[in-house]
PDB file of N, CA and C in Angstrom:
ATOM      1  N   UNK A   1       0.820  -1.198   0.000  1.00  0.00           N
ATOM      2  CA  UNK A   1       0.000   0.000   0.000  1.00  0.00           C
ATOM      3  C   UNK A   1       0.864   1.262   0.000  1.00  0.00           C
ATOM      4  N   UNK A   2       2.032   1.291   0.893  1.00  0.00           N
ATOM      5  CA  UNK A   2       2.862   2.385   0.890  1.00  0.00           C
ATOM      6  C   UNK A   2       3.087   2.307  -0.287  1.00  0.00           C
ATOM      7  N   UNK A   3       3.592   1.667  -1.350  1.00  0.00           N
ATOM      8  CA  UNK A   3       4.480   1.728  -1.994  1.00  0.00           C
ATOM      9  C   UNK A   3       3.590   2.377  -3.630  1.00  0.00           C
ATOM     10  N   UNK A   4       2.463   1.759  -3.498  1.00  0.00           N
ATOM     11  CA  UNK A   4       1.284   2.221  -4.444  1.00  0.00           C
ATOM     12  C   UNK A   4       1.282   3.712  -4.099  1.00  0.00           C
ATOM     13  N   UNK A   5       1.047   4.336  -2.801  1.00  0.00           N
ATOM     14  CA  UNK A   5       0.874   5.443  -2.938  1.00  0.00           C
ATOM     15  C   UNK A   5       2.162   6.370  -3.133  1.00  0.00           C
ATOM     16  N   UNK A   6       3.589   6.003  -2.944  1.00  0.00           N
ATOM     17  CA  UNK A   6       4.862   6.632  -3.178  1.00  0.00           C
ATOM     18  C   UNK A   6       4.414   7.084  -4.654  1.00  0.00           C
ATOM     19  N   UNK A   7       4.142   5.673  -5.164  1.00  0.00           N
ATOM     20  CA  UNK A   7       4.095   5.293  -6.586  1.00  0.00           C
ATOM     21  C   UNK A   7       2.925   6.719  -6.946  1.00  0.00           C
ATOM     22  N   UNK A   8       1.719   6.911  -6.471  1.00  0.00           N
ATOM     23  CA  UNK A   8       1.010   7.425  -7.402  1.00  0.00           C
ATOM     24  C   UNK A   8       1.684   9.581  -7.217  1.00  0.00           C
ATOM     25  N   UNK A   9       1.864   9.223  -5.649  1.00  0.00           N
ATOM     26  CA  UNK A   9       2.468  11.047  -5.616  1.00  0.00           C
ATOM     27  C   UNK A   9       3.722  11.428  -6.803  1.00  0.00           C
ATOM     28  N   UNK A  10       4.575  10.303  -6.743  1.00  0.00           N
ATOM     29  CA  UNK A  10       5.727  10.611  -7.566  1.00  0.00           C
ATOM     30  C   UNK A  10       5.132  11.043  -8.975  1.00  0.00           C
ATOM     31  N   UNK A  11       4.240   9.740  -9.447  1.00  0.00           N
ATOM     32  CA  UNK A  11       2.994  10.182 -11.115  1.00  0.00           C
ATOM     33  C   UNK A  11       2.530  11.296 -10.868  1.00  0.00           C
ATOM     34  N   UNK A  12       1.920  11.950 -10.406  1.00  0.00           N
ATOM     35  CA  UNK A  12       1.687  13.706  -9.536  1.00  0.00           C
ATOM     36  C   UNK A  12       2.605  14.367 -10.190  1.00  0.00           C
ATOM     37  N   UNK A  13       3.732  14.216  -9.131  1.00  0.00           N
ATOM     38  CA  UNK A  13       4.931  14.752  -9.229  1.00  0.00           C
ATOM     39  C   UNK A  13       5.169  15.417 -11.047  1.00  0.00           C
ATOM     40  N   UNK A  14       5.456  14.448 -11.381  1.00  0.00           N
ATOM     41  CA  UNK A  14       5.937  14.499 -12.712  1.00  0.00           C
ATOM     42  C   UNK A  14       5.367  15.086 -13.545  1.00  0.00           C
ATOM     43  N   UNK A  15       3.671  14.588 -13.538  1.00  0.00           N
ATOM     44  CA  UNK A  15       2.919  15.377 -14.746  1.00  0.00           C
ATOM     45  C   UNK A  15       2.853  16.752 -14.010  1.00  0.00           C
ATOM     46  N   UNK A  16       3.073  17.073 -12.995  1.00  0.00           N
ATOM     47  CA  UNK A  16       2.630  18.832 -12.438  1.00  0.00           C
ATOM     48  C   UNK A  16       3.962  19.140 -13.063  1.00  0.00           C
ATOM     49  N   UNK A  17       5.200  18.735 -13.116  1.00  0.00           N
ATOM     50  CA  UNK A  17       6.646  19.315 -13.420  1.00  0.00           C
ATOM     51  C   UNK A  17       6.522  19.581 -15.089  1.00  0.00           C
ATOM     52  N   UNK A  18       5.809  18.699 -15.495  1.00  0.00           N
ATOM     53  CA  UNK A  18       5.427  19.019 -17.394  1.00  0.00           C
ATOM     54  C   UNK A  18       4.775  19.970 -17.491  1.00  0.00           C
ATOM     55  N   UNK A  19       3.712  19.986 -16.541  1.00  0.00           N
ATOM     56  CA  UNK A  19       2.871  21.112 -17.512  1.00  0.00           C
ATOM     57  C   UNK A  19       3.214  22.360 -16.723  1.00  0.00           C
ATOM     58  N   UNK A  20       4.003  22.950 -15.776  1.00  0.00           N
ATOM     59  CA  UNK A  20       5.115  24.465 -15.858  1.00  0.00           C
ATOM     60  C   UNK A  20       5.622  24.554 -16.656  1.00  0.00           C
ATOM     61  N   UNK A  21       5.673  25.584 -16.795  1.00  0.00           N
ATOM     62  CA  UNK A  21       6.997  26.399 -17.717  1.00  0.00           C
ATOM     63  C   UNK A  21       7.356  27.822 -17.033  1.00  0.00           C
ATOM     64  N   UNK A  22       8.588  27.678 -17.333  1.00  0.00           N
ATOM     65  CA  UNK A  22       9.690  28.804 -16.579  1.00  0.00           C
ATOM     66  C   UNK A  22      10.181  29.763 -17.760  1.00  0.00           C
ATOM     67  N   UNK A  23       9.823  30.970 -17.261  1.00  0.00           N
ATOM     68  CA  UNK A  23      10.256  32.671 -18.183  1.00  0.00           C
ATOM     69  C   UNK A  23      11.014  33.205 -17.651  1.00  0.00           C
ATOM     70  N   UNK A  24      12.409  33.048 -17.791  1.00  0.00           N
ATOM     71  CA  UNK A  24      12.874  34.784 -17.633  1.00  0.00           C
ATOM     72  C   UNK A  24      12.309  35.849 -18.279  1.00  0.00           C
ATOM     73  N   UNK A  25      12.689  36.790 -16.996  1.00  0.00           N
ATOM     74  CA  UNK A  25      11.496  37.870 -17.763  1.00  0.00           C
ATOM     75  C   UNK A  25      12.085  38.619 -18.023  1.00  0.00           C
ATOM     76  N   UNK A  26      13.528  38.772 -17.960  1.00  0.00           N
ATOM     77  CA  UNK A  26      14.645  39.724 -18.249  1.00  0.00           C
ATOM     78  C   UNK A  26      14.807  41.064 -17.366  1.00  0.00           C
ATOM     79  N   UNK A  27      14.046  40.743 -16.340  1.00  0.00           N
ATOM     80  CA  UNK A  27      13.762  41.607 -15.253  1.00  0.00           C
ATOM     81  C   UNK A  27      15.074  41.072 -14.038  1.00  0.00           C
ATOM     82  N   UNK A  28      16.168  42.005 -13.903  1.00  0.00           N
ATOM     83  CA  UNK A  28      16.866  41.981 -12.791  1.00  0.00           C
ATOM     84  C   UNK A  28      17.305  43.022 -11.912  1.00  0.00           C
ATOM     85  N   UNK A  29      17.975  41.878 -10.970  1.00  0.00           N
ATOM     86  CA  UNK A  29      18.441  43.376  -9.578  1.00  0.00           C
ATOM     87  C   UNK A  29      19.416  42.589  -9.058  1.00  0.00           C
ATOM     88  N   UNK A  30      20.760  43.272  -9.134  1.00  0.00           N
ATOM     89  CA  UNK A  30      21.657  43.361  -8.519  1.00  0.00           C
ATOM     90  C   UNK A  30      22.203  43.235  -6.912  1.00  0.00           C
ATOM     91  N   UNK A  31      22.799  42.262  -6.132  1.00  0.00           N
ATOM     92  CA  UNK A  31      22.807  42.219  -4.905  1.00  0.00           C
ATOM     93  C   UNK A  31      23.690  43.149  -4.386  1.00  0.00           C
ATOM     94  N   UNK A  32      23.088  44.504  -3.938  1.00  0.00           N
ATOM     95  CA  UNK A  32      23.681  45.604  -3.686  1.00  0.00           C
ATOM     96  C   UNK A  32      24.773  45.425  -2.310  1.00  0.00           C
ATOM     97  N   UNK A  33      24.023  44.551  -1.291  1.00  0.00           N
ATOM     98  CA  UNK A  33      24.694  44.612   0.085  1.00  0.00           C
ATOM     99  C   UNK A  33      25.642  43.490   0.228  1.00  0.00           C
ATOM    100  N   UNK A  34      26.035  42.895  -0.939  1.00  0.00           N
ATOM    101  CA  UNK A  34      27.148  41.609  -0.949  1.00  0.00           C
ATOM    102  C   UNK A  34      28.559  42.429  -1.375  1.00  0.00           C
ATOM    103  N   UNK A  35      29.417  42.105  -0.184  1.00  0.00           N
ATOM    104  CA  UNK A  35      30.698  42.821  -0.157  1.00  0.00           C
ATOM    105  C   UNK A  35      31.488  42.329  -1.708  1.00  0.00           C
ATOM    106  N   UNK A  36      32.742  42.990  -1.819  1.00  0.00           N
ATOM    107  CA  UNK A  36      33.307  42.567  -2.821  1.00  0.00           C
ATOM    108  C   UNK A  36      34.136  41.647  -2.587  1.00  0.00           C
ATOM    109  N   UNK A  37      34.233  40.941  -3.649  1.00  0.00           N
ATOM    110  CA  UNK A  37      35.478  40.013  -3.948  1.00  0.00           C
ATOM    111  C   UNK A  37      36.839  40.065  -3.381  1.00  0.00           C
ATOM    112  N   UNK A  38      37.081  39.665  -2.873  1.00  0.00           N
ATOM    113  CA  UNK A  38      38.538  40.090  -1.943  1.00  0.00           C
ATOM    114  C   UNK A  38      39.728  39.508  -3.078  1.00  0.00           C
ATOM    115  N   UNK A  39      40.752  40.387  -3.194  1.00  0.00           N
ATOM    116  CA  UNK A  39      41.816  39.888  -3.704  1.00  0.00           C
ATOM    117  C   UNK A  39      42.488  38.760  -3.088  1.00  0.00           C
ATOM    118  N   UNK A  40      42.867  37.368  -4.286  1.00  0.00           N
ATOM    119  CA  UNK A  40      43.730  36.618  -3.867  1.00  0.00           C
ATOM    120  C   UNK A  40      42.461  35.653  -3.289  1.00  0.00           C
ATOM    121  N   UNK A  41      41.491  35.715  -3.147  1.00  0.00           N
ATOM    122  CA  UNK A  41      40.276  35.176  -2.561  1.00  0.00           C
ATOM    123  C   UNK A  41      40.303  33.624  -4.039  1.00  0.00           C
ATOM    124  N   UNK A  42      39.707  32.423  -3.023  1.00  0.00           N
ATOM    125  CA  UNK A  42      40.022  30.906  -3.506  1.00  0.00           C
ATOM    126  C   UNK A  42      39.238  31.492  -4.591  1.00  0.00           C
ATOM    127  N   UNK A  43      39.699  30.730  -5.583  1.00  0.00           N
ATOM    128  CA  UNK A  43      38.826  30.783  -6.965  1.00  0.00           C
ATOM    129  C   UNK A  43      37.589  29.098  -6.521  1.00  0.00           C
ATOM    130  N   UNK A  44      36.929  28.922  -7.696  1.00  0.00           N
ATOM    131  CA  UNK A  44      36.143  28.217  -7.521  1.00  0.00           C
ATOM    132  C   UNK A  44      36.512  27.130  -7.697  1.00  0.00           C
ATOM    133  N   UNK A  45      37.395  26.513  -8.153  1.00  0.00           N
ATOM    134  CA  UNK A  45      38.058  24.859  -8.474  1.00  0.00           C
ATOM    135  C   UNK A  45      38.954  25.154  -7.015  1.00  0.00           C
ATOM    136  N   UNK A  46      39.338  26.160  -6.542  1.00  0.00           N
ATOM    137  CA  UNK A  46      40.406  25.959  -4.922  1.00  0.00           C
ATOM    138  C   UNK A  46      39.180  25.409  -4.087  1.00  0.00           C
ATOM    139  N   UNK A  47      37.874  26.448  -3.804  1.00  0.00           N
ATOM    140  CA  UNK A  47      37.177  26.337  -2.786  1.00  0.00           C
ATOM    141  C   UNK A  47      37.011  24.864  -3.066  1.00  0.00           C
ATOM    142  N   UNK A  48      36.186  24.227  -4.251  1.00  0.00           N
ATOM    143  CA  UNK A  48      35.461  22.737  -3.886  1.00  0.00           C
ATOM    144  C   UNK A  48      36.850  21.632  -3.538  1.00  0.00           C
ATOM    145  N   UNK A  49      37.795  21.919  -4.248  1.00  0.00           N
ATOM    146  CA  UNK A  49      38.439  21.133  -3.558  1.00  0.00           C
ATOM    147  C   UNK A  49      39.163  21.332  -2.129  1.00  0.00           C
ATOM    148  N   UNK A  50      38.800  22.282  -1.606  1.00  0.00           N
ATOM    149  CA  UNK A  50      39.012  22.398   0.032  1.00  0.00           C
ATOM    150  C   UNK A  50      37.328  22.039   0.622  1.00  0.00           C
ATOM    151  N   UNK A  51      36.191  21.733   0.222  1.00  0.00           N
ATOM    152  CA  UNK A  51      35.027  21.447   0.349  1.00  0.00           C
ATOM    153  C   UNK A  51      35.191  19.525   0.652  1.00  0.00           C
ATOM    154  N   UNK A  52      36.570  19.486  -0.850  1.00  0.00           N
ATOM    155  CA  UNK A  52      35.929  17.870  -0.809  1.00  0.00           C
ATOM    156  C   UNK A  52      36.500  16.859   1.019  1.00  0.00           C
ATOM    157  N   UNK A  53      37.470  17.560   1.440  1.00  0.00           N
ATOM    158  CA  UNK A  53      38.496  17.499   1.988  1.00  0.00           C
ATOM    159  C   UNK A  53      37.801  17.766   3.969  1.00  0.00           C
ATOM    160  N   UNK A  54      36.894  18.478   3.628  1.00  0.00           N
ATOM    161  CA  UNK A  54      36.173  18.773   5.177  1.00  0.00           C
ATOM    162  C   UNK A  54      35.199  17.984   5.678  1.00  0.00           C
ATOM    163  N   UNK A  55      34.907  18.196   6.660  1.00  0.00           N
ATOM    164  CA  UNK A  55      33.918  17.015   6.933  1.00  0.00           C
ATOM    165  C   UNK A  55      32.179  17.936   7.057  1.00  0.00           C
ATOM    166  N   UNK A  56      31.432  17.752   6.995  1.00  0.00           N
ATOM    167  CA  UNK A  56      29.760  18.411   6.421  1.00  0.00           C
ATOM    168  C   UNK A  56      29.732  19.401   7.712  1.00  0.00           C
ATOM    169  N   UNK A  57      29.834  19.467   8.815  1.00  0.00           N
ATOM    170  CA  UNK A  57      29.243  20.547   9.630  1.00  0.00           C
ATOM    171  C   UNK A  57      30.764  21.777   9.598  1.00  0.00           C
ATOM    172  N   UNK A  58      31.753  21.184   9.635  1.00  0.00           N
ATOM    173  CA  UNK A  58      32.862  22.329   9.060  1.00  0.00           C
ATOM    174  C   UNK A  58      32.788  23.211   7.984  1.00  0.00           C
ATOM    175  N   UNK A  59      32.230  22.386   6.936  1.00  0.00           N
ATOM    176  CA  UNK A  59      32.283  22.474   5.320  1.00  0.00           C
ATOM    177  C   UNK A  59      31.179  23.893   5.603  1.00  0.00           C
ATOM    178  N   UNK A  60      30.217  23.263   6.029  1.00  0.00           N
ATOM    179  CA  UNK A  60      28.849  24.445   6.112  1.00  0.00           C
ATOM    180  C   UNK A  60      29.348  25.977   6.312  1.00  0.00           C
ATOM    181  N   UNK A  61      30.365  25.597   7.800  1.00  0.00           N
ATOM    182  CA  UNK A  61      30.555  26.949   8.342  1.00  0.00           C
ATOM    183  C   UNK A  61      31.528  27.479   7.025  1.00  0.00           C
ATOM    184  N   UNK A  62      32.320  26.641   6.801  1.00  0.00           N
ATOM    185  CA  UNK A  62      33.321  27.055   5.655  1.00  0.00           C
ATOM    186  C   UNK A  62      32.529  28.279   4.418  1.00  0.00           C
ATOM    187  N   UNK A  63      31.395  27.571   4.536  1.00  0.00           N
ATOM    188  CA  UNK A  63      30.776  27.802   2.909  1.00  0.00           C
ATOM    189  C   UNK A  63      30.173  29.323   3.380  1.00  0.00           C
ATOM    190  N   UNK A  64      29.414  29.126   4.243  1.00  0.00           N
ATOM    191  CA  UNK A  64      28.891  30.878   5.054  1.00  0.00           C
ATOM    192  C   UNK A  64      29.853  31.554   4.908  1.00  0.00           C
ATOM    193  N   UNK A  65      30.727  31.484   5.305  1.00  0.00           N
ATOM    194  CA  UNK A  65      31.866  32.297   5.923  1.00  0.00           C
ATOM    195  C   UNK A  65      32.479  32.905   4.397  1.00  0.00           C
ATOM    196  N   UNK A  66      32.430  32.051   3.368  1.00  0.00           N
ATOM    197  CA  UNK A  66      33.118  32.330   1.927  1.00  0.00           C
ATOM    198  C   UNK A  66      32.111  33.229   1.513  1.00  0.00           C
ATOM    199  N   UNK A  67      30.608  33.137   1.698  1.00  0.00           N
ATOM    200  CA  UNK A  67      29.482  33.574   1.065  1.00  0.00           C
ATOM    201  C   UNK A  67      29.474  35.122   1.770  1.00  0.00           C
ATOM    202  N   UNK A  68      29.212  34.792   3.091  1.00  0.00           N
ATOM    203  CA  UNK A  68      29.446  36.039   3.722  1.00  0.00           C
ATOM    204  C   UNK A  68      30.571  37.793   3.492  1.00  0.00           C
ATOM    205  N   UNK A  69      31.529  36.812   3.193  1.00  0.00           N
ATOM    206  CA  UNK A  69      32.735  37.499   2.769  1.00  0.00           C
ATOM    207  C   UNK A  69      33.004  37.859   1.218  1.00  0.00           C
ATOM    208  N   UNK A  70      31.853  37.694   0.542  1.00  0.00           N
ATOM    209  CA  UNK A  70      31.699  38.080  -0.815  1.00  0.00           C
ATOM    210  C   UNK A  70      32.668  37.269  -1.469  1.00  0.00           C
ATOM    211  N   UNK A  71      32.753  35.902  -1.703  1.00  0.00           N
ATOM    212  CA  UNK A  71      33.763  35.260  -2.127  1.00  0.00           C
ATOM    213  C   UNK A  71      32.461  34.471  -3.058  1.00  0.00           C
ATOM    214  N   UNK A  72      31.582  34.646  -4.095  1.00  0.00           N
ATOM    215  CA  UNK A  72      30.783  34.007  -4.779  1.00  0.00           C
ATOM    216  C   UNK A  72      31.006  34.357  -6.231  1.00  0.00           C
ATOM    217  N   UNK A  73      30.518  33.538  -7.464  1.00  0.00           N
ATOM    218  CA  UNK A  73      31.085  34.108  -8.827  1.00  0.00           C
ATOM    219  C   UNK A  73      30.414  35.468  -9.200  1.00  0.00           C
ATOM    220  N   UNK A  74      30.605  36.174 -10.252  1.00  0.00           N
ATOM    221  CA  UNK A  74      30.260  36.835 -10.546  1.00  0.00           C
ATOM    222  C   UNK A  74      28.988  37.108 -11.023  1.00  0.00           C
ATOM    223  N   UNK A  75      28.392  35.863 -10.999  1.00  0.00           N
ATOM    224  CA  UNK A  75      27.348  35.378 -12.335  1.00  0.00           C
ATOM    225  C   UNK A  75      26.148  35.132 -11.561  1.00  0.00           C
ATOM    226  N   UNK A  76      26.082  35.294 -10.145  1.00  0.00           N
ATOM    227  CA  UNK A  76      25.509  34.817  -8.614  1.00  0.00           C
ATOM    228  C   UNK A  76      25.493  36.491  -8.619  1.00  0.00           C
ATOM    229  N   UNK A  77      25.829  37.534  -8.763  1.00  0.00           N
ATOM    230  CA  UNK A  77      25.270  38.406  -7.985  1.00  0.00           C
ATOM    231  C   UNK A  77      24.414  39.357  -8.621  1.00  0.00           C
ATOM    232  N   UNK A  78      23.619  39.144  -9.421  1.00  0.00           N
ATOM    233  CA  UNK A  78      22.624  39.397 -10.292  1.00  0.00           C
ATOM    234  C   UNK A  78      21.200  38.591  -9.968  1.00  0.00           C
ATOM    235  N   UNK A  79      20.434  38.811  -9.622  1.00  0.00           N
ATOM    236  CA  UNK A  79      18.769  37.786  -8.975  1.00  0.00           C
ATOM    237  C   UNK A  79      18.348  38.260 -10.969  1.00  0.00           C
ATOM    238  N   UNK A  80      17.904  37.111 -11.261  1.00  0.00           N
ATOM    239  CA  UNK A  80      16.736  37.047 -12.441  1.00  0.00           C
ATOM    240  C   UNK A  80      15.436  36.588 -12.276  1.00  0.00           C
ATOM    241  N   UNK A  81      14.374  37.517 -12.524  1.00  0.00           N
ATOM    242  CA  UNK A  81      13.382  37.147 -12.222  1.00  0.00           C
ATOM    243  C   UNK A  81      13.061  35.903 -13.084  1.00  0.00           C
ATOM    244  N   UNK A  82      12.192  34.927 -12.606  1.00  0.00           N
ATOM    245  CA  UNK A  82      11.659  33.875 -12.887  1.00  0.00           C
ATOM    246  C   UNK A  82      10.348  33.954 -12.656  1.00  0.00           C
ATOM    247  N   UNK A  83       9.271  33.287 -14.217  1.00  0.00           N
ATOM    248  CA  UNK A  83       7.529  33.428 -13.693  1.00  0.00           C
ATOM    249  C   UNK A  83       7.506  32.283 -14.062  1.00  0.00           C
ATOM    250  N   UNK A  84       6.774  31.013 -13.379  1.00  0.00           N
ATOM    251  CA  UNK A  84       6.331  30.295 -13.621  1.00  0.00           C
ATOM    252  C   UNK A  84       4.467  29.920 -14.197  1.00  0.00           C
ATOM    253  N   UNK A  85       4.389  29.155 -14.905  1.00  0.00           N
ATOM    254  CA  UNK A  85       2.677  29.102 -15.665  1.00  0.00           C
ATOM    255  C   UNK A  85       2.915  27.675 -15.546  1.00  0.00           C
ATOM    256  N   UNK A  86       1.506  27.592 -14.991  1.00  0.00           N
ATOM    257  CA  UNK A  86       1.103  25.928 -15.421  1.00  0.00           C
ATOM    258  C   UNK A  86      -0.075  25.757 -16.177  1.00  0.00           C
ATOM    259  N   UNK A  87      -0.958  25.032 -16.070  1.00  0.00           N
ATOM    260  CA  UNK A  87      -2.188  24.453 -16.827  1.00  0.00           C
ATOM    261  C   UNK A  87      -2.749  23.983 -16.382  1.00  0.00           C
ATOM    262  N   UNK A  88      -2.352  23.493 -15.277  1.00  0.00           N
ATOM    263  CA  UNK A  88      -3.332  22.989 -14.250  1.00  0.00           C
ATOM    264  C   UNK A  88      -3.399  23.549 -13.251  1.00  0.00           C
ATOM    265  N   UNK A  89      -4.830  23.694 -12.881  1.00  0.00           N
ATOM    266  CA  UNK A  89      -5.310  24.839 -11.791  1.00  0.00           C
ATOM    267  C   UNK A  89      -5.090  24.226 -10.140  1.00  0.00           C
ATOM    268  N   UNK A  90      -4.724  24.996  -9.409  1.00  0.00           N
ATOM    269  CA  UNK A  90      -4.560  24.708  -8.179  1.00  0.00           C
ATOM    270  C   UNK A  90      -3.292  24.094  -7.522  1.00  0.00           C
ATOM    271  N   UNK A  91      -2.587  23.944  -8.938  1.00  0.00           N
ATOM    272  CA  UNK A  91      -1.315  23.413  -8.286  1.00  0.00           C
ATOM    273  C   UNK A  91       0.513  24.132  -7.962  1.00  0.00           C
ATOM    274  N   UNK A  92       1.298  23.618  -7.444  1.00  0.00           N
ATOM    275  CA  UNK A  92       2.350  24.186  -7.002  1.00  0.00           C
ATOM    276  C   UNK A  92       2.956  24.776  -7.730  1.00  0.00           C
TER     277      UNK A  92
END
């Protein structure tokens, strides 16, 4: 019985994920209050491989602490709006 009903939410699942569709709307904004890039700051192939190397509750603080300190790509500090449409009424 569990397994019928895993079975039928996941069928859910899927046909609600088909019938969205995702727009950029070419509508953006800039993350004004994210510090800058620090010189000499890990590039992105340094950080993950000091990621692979930590253990998960270190890694976390690691990752805040990089984020915090404006150490993210360039390509991350731009928000793009996203609209989603579906076809079927009432759903997520």
């Amino acid at each position: 019985m569990k397994r019928l009903l895993f079975t039928a939410i996941m069928v859910m699942a899927i046909m609600s994920a088909w019938a969205q569709k995702a727009v950029l709307t070419g509508k953006t904004r800039p993350l004004e209050h994210m510090k800058a890039r620090a010189e000499g700051a890990v590039t992105g192939a340094q950080f993950m491989a000091m990621c692979d190397t930590i253990d998960f509750w270190p890694r976390e603080k690691y990752i805040v602490n990089a984020v915090l300190s404006g150490n993210i790509p360039d390509s991350l500090r731009t928000l793009h709006q996203i609209e989603f449409t579906t076809a079927v009424v009432d759903s997520v």
